[in-house]
C-alpha atoms as a PDB file:
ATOM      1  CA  UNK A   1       0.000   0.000   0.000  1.00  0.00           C
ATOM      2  CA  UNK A   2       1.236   3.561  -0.715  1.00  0.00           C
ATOM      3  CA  UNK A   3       2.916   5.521   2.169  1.00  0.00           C
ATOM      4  CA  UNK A   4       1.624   8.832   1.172  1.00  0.00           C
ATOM      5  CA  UNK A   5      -1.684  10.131   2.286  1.00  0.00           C
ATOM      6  CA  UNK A   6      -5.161  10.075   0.255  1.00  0.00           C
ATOM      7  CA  UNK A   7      -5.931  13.809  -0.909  1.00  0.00           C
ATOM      8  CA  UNK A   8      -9.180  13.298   1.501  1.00  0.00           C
ATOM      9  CA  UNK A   9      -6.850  12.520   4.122  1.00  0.00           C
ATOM     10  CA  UNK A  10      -4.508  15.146   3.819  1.00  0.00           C
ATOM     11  CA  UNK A  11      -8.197  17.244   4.575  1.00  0.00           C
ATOM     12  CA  UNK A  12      -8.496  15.449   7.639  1.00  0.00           C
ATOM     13  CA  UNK A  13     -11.030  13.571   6.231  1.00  0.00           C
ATOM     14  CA  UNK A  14     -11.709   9.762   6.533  1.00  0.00           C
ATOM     15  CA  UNK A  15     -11.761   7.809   3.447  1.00  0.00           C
ATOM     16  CA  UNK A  16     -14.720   5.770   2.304  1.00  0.00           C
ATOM     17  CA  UNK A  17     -15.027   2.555   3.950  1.00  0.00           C
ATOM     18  CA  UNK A  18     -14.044  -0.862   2.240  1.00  0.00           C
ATOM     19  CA  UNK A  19     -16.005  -2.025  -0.045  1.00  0.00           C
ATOM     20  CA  UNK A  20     -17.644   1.669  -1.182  1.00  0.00           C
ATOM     21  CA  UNK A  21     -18.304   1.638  -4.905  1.00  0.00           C
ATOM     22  CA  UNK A  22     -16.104   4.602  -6.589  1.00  0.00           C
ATOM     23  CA  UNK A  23     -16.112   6.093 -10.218  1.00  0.00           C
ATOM     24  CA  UNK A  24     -12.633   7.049 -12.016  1.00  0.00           C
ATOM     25  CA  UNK A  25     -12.722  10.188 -13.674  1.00  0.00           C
ATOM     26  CA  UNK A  26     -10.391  12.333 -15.604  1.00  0.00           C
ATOM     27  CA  UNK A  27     -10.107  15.993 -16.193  1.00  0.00           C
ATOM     28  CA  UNK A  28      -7.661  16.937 -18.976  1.00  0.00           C
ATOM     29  CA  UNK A  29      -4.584  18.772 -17.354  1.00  0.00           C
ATOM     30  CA  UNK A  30      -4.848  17.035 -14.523  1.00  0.00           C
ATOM     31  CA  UNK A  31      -5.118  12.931 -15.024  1.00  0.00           C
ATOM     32  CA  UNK A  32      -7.409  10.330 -13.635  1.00  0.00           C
ATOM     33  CA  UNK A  33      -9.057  10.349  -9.956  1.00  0.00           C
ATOM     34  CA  UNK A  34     -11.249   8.530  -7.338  1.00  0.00           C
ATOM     35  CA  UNK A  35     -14.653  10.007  -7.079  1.00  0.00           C
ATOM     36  CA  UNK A  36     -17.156   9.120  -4.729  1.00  0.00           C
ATOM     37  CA  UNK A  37     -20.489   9.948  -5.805  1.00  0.00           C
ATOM     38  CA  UNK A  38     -22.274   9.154  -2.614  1.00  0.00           C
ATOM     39  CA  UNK A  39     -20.162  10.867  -0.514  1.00  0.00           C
ATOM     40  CA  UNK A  40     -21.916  12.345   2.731  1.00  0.00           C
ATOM     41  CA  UNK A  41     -19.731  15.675   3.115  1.00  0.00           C
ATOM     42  CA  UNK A  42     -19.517  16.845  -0.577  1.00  0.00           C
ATOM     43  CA  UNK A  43     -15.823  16.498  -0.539  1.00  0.00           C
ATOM     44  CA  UNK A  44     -16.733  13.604  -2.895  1.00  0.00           C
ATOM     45  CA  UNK A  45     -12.609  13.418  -4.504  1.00  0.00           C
ATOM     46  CA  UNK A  46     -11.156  10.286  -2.719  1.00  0.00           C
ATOM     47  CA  UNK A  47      -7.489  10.572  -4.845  1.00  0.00           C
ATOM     48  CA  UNK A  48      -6.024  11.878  -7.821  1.00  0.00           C
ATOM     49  CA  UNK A  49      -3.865  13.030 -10.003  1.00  0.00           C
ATOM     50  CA  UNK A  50      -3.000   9.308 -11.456  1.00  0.00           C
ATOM     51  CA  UNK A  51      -1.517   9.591 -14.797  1.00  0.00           C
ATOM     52  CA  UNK A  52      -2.899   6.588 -16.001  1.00  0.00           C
ATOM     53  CA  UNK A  53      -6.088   5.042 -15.225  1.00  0.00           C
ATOM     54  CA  UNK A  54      -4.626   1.954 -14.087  1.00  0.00           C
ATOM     55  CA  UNK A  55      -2.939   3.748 -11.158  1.00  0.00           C
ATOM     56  CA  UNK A  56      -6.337   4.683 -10.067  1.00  0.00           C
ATOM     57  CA  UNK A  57      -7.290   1.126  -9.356  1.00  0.00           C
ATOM     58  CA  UNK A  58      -4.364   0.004  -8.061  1.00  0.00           C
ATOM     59  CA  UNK A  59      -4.988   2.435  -5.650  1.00  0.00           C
ATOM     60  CA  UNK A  60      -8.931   1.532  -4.819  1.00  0.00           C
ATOM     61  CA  UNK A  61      -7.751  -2.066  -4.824  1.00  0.00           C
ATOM     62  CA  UNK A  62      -4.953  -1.471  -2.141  1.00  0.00           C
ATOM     63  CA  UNK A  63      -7.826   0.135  -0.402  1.00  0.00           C
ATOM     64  CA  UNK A  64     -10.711  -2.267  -0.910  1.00  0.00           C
ATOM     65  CA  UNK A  65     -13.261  -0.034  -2.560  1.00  0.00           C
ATOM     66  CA  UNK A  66     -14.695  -1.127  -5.949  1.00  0.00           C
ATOM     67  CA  UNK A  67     -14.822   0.645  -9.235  1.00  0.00           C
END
């Protein structure tokens, strides 16, 4: 698992828990990230800035959510 902290969790915010279905998205500029469309505080971006989608699940997958 990575060493470095979620971009929710360098909020101070608590990830989603395992098993929370997440969408990858990408902006152009910026590269592929975790959203989480059911999010209950808005601050529905889990992680990004992957420059290739695979990245992005290797991530949820290290953290157990599904996309």
């Amino acid at each position: 698992m990575r060493d470095k902290k979620t971009y929710r969790e360098s909020l101070g915010l608590d990830n989603p828990p395992k098993g929370t279905k997440l969408e990858i998205k990408h902006m152009a500029g910026i590269g592929f990230y975790l959203l989480w469309p059911k999010c209950p505080d808005l601050e529905n971006i889990v992680d990004g800035w992957f420059k290739v989608k695979k990245n992005a699940k290797i991530c949820a997958k290290e953290h157990g959510w599904i996309v």
